[in-house]
PDB file of N, CA and C in Angstrom:
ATOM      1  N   UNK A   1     -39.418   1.637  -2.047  1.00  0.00           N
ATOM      2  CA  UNK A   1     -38.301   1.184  -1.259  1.00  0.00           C
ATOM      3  C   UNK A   1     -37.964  -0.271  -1.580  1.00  0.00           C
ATOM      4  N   UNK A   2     -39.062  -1.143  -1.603  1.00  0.00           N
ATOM      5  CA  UNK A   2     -38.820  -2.364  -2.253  1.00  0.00           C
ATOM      6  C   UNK A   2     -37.722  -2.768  -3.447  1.00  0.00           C
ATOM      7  N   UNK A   3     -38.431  -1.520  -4.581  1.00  0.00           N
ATOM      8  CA  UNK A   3     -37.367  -1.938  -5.496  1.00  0.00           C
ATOM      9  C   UNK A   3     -36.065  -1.364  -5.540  1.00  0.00           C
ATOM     10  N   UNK A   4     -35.350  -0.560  -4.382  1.00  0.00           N
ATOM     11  CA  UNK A   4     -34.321  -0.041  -4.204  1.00  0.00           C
ATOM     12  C   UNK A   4     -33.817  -1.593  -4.015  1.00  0.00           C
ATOM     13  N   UNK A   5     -34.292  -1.521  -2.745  1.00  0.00           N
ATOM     14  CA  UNK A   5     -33.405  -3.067  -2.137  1.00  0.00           C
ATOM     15  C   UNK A   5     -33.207  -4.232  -3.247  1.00  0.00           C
ATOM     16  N   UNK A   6     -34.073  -4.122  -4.021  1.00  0.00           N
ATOM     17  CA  UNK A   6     -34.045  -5.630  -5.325  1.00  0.00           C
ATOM     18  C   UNK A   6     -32.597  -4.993  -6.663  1.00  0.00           C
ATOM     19  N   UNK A   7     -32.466  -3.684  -6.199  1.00  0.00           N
ATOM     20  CA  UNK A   7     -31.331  -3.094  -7.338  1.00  0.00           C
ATOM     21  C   UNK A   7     -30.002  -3.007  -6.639  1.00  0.00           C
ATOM     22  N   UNK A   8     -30.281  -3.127  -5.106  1.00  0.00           N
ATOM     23  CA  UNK A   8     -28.798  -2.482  -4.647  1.00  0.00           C
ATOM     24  C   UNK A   8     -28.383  -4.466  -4.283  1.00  0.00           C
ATOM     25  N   UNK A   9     -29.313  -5.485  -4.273  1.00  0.00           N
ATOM     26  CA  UNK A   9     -28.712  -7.026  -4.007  1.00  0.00           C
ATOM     27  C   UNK A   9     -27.662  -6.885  -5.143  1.00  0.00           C
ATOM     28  N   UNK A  10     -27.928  -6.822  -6.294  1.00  0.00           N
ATOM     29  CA  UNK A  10     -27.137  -7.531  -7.625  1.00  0.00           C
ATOM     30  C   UNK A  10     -25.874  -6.260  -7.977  1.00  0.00           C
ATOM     31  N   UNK A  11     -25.915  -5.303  -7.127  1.00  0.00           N
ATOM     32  CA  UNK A  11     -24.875  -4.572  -6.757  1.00  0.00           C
ATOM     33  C   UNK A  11     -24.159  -4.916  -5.494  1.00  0.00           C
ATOM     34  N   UNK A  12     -24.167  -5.516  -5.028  1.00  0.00           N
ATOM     35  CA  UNK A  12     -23.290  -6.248  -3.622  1.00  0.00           C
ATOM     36  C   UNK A  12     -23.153  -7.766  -3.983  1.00  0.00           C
ATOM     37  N   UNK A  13     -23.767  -7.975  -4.621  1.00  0.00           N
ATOM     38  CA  UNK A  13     -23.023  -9.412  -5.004  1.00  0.00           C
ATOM     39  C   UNK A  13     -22.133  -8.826  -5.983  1.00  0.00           C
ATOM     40  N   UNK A  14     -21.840  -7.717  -6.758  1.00  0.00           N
ATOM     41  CA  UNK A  14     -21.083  -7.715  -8.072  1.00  0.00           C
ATOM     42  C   UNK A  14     -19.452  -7.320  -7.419  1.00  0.00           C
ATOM     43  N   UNK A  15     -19.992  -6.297  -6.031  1.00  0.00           N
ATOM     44  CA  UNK A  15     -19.057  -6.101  -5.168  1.00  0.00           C
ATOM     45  C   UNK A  15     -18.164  -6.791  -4.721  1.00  0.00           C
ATOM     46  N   UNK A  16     -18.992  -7.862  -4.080  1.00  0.00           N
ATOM     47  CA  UNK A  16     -18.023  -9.166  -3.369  1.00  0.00           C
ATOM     48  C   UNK A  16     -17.559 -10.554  -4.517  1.00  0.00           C
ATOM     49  N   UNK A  17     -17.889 -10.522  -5.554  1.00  0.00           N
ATOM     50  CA  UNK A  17     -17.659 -11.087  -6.189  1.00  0.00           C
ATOM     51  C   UNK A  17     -16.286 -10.391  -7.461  1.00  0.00           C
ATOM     52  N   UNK A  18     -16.289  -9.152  -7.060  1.00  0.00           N
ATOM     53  CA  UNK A  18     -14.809  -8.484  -7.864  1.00  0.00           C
ATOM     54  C   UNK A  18     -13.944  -7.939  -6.479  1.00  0.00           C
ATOM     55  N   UNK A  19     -13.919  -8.781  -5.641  1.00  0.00           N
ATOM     56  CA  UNK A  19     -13.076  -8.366  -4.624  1.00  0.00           C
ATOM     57  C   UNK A  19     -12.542  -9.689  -3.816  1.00  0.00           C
ATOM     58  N   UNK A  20     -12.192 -10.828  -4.730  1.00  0.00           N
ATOM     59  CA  UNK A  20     -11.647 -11.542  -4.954  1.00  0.00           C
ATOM     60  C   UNK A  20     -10.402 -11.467  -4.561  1.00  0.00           C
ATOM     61  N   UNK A  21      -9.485 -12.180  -3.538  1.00  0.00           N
ATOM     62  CA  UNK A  21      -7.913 -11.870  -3.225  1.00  0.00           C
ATOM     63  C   UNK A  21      -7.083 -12.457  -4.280  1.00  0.00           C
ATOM     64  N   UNK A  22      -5.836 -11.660  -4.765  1.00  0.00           N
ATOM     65  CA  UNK A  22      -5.099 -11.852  -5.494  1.00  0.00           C
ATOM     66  C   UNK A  22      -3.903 -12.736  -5.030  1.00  0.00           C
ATOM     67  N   UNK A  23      -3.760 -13.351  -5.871  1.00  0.00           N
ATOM     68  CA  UNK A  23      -2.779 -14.460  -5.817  1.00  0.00           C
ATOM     69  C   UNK A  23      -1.070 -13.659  -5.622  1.00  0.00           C
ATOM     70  N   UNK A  24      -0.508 -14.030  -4.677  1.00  0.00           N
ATOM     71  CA  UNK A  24       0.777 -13.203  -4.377  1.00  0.00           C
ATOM     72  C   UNK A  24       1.501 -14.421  -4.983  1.00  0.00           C
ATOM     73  N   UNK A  25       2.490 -13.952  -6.104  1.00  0.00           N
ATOM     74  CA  UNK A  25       3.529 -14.448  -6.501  1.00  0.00           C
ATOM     75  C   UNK A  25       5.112 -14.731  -5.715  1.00  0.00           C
ATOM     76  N   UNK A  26       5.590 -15.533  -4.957  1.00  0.00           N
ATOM     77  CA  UNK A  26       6.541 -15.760  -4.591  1.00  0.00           C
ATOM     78  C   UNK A  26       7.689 -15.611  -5.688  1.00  0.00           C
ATOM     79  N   UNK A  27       8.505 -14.339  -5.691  1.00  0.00           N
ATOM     80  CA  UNK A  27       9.476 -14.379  -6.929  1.00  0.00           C
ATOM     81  C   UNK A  27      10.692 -15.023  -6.286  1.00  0.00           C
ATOM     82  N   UNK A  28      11.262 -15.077  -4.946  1.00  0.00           N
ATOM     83  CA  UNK A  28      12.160 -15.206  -4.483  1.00  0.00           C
ATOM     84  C   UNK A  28      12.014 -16.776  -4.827  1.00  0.00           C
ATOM     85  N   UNK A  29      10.950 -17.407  -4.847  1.00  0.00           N
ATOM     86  CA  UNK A  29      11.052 -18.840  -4.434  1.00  0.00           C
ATOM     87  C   UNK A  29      10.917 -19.366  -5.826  1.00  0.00           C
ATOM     88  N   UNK A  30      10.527 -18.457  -7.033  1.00  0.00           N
ATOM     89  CA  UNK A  30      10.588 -19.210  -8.219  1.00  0.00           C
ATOM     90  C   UNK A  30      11.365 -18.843  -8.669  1.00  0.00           C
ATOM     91  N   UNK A  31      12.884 -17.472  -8.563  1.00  0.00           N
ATOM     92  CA  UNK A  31      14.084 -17.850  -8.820  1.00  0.00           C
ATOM     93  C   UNK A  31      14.996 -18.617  -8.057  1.00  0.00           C
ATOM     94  N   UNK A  32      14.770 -19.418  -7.131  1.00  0.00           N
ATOM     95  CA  UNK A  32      15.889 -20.213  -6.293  1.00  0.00           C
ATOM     96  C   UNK A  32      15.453 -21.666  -7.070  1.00  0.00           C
ATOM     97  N   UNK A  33      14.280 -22.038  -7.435  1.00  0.00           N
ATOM     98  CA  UNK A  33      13.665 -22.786  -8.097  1.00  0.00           C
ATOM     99  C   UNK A  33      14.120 -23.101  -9.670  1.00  0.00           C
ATOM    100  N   UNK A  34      14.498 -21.824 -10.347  1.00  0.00           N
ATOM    101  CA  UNK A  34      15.000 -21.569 -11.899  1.00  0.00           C
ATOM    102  C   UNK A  34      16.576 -22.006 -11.461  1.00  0.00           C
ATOM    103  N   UNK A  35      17.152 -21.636 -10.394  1.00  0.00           N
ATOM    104  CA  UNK A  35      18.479 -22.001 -10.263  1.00  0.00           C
ATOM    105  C   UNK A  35      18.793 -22.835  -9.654  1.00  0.00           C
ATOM    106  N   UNK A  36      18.303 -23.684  -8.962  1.00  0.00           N
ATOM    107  CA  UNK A  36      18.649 -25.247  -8.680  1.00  0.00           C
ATOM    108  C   UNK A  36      18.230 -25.612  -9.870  1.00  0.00           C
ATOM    109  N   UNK A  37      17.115 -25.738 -10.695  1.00  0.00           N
ATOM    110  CA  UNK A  37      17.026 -26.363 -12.076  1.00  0.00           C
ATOM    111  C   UNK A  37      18.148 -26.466 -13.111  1.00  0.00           C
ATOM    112  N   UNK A  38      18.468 -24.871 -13.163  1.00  0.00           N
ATOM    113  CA  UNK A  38      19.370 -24.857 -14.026  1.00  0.00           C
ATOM    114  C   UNK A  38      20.803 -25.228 -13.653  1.00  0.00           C
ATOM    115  N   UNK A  39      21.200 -25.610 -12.421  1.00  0.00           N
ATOM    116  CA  UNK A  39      22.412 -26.421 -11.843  1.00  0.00           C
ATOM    117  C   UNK A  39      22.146 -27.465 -12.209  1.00  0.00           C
ATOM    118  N   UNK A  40      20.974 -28.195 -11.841  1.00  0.00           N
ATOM    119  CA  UNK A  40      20.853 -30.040 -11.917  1.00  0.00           C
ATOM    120  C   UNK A  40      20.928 -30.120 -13.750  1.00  0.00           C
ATOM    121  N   UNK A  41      20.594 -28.818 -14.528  1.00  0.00           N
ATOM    122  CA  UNK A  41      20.239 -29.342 -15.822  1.00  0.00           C
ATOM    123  C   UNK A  41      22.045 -28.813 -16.404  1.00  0.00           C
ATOM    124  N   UNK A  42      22.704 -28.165 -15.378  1.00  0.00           N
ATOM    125  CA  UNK A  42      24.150 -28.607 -16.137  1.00  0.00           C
ATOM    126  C   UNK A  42      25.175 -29.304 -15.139  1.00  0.00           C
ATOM    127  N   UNK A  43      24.668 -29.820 -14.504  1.00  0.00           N
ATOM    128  CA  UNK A  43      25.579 -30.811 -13.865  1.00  0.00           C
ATOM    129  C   UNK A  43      24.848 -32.384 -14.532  1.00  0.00           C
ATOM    130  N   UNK A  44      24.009 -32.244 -15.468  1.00  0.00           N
ATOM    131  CA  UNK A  44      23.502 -33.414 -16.176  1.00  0.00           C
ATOM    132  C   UNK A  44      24.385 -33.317 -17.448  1.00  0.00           C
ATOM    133  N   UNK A  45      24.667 -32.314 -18.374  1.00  0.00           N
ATOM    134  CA  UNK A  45      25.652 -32.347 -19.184  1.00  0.00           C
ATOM    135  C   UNK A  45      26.708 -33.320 -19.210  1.00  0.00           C
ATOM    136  N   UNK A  46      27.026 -33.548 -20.739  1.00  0.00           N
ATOM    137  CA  UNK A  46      28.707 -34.411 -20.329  1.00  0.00           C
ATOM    138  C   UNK A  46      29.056 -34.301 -21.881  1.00  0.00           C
ATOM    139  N   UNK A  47      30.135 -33.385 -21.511  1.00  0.00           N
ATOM    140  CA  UNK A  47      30.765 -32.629 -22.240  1.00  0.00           C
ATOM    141  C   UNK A  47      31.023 -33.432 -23.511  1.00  0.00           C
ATOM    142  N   UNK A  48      31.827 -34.566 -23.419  1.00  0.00           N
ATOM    143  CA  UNK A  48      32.441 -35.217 -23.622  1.00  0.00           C
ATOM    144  C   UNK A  48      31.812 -35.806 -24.898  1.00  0.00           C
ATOM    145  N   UNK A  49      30.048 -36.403 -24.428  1.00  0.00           N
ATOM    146  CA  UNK A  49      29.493 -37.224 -25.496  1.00  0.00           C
ATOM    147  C   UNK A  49      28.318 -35.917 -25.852  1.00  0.00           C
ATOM    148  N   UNK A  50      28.725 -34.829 -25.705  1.00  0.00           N
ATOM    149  CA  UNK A  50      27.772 -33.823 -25.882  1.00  0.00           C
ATOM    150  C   UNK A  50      26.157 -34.157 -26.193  1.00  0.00           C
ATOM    151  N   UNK A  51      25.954 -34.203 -24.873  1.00  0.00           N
ATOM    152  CA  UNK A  51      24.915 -34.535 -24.157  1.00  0.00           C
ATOM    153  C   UNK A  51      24.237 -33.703 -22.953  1.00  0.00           C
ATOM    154  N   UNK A  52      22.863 -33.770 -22.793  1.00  0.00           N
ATOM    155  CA  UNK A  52      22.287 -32.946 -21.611  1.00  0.00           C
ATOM    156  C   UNK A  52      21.226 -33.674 -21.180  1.00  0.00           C
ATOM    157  N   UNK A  53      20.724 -33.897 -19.931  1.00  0.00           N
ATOM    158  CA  UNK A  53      19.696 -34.497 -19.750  1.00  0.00           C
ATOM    159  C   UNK A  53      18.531 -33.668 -19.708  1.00  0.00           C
ATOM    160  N   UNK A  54      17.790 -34.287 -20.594  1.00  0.00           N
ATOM    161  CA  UNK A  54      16.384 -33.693 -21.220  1.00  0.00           C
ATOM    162  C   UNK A  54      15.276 -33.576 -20.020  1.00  0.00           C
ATOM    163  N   UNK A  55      15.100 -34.294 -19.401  1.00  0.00           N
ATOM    164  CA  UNK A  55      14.248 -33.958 -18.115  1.00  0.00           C
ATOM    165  C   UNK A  55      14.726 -32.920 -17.393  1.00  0.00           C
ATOM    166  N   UNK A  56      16.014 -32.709 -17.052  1.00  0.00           N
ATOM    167  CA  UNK A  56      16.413 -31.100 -16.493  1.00  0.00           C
ATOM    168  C   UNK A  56      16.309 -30.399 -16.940  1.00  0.00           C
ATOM    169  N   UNK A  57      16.407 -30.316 -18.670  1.00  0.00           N
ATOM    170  CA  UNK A  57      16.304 -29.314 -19.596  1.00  0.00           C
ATOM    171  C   UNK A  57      14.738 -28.721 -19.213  1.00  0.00           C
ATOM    172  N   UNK A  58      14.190 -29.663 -19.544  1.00  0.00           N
ATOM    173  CA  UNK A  58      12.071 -29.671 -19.565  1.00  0.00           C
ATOM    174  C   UNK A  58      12.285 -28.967 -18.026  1.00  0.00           C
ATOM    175  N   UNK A  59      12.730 -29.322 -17.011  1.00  0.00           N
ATOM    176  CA  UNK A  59      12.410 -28.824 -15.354  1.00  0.00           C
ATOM    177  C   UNK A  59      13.205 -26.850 -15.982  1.00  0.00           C
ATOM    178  N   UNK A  60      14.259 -26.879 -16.404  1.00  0.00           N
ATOM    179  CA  UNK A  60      14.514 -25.501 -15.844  1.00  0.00           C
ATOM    180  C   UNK A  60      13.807 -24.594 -17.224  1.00  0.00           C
ATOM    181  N   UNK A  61      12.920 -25.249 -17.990  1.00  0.00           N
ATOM    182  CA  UNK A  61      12.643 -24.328 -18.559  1.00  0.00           C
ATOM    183  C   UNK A  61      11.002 -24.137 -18.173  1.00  0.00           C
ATOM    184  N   UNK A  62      10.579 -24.679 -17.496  1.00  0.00           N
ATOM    185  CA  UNK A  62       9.249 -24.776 -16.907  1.00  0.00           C
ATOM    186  C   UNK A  62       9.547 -23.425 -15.589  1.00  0.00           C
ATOM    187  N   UNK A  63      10.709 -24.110 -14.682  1.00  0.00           N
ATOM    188  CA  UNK A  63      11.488 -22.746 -13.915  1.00  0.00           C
ATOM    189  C   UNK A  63      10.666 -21.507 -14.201  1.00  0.00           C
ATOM    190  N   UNK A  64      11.651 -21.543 -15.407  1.00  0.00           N
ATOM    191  CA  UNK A  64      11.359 -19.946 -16.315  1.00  0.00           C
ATOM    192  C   UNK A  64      10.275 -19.855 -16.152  1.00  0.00           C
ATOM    193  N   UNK A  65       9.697 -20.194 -17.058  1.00  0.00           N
ATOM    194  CA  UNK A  65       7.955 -19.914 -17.517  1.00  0.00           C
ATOM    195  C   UNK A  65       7.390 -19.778 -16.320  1.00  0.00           C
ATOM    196  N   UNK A  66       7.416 -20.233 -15.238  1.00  0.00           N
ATOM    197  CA  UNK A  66       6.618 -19.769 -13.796  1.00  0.00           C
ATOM    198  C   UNK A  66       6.851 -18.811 -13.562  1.00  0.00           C
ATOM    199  N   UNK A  67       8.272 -18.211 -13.615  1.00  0.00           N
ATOM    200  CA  UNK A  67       9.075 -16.497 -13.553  1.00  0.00           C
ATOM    201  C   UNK A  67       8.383 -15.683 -14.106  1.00  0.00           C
ATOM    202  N   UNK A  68       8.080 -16.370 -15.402  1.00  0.00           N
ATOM    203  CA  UNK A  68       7.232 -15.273 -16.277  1.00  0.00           C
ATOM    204  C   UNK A  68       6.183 -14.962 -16.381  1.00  0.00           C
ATOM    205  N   UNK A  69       5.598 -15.792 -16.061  1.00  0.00           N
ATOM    206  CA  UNK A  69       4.061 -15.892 -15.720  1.00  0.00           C
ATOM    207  C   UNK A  69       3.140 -15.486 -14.383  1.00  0.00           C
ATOM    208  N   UNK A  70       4.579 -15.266 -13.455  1.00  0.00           N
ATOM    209  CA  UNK A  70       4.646 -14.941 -12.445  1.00  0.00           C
ATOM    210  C   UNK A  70       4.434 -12.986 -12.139  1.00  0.00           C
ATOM    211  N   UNK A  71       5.430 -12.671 -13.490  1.00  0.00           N
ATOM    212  CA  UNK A  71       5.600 -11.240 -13.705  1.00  0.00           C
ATOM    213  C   UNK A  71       7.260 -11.146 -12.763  1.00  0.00           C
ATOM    214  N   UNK A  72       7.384 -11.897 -12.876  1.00  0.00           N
ATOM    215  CA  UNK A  72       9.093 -11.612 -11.868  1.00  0.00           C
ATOM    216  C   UNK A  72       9.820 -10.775 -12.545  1.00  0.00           C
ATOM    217  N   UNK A  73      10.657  -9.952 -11.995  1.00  0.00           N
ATOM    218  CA  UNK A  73      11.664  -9.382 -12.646  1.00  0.00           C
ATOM    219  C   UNK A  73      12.643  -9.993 -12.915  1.00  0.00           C
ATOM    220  N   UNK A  74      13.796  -9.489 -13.977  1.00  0.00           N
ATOM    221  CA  UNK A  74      14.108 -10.721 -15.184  1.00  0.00           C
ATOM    222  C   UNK A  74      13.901 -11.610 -16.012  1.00  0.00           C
ATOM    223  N   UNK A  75      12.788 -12.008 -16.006  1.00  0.00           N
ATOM    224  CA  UNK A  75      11.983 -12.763 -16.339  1.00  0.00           C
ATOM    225  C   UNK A  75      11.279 -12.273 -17.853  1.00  0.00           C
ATOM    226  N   UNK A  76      11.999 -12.566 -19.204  1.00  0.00           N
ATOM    227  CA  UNK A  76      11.151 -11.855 -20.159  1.00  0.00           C
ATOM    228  C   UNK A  76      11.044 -13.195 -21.264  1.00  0.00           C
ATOM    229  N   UNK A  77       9.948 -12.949 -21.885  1.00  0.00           N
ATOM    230  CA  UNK A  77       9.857 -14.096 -23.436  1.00  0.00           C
ATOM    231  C   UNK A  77      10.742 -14.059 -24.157  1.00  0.00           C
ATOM    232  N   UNK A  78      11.677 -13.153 -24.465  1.00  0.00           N
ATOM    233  CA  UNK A  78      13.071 -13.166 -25.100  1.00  0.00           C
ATOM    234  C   UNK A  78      13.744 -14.556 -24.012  1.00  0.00           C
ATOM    235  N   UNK A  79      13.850 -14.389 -23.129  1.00  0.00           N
ATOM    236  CA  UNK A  79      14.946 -15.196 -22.458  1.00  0.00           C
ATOM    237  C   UNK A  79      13.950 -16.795 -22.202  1.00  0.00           C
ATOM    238  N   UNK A  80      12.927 -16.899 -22.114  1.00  0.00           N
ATOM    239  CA  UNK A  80      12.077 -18.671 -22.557  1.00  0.00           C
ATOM    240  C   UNK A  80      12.260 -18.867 -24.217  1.00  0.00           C
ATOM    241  N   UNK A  81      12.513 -17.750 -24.958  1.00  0.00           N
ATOM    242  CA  UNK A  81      12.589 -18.035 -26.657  1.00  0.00           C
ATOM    243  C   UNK A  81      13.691 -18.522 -26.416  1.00  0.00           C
ATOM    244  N   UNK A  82      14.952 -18.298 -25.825  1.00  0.00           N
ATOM    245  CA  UNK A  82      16.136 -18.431 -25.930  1.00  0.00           C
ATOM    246  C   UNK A  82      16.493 -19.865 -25.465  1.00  0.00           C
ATOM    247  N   UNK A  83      15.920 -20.249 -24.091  1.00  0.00           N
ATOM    248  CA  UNK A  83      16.046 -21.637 -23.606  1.00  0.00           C
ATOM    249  C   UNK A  83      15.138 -22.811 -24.703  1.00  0.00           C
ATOM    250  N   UNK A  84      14.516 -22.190 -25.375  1.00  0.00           N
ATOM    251  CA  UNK A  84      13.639 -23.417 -26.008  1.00  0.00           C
ATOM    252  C   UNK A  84      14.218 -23.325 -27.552  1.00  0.00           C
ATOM    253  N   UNK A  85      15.203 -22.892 -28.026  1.00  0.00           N
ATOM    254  CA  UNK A  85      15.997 -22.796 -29.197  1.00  0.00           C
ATOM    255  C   UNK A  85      16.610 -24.114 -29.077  1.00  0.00           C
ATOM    256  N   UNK A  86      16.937 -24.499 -30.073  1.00  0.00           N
ATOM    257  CA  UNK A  86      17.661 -25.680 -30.276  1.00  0.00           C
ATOM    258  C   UNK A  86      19.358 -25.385 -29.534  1.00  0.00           C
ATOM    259  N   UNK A  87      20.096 -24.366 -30.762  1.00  0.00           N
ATOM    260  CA  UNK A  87      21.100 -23.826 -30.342  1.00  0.00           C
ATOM    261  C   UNK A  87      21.612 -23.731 -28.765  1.00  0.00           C
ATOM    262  N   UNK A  88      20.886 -22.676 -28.789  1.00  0.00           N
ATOM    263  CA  UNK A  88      21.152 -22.076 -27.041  1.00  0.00           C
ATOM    264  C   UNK A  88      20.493 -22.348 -25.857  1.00  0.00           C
ATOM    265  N   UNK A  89      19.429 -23.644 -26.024  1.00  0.00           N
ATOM    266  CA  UNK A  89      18.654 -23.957 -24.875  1.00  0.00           C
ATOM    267  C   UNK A  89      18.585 -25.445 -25.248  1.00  0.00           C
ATOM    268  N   UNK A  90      17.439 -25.461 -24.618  1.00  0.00           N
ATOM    269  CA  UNK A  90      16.842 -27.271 -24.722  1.00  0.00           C
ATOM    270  C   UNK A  90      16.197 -27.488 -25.563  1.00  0.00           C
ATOM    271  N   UNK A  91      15.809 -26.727 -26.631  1.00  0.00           N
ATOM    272  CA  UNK A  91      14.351 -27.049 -27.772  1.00  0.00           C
ATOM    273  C   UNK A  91      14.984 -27.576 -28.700  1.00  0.00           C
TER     274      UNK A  91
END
């Protein structure tokens, strides 16, 4: 009986130690987050001297990447490839 009890400890610690609570992703709050970013990062634009401000750029593409990392829906590596392009994003 002894060595039952010495086999079933390192089975209840393995228990409570993979029953760990999972981290709940707020998607609602890291797309309202991607879209105030991406407002402040084009109301930083100016057309004119074709220009964007690079710290908004860096904030709404960080946005993203929390989306994605998050598992949010919409949220795919096609669309962070796309913001970090020279062309069509901030890269």
């Amino acid at each position: 009986m002894k060595y039952l009890r010495i086999l079933m400890l390192p089975l209840a610690l393995l228990l409570v130690v993979s029953c760990e609570d999972e981290v709940v992703v707020d998607c609602d709050a890291l797309t309202t987050t991607f879209t105030e970013a991406t407002t402040a990062w084009t109301n930083s634009m100016d057309m004119t001297a074709g220009t964007f401000g690079a710290t908004e750029c860096e904030a709404m593409v960080a946005a993203y990447k929390a989306g994605l990392d998050g598992g949010c829906a919409g949220y795919d590596q096609a669309g962070l490839d796309v913001l970090n392009t020279a062309g069509n994003g901030c890269g």
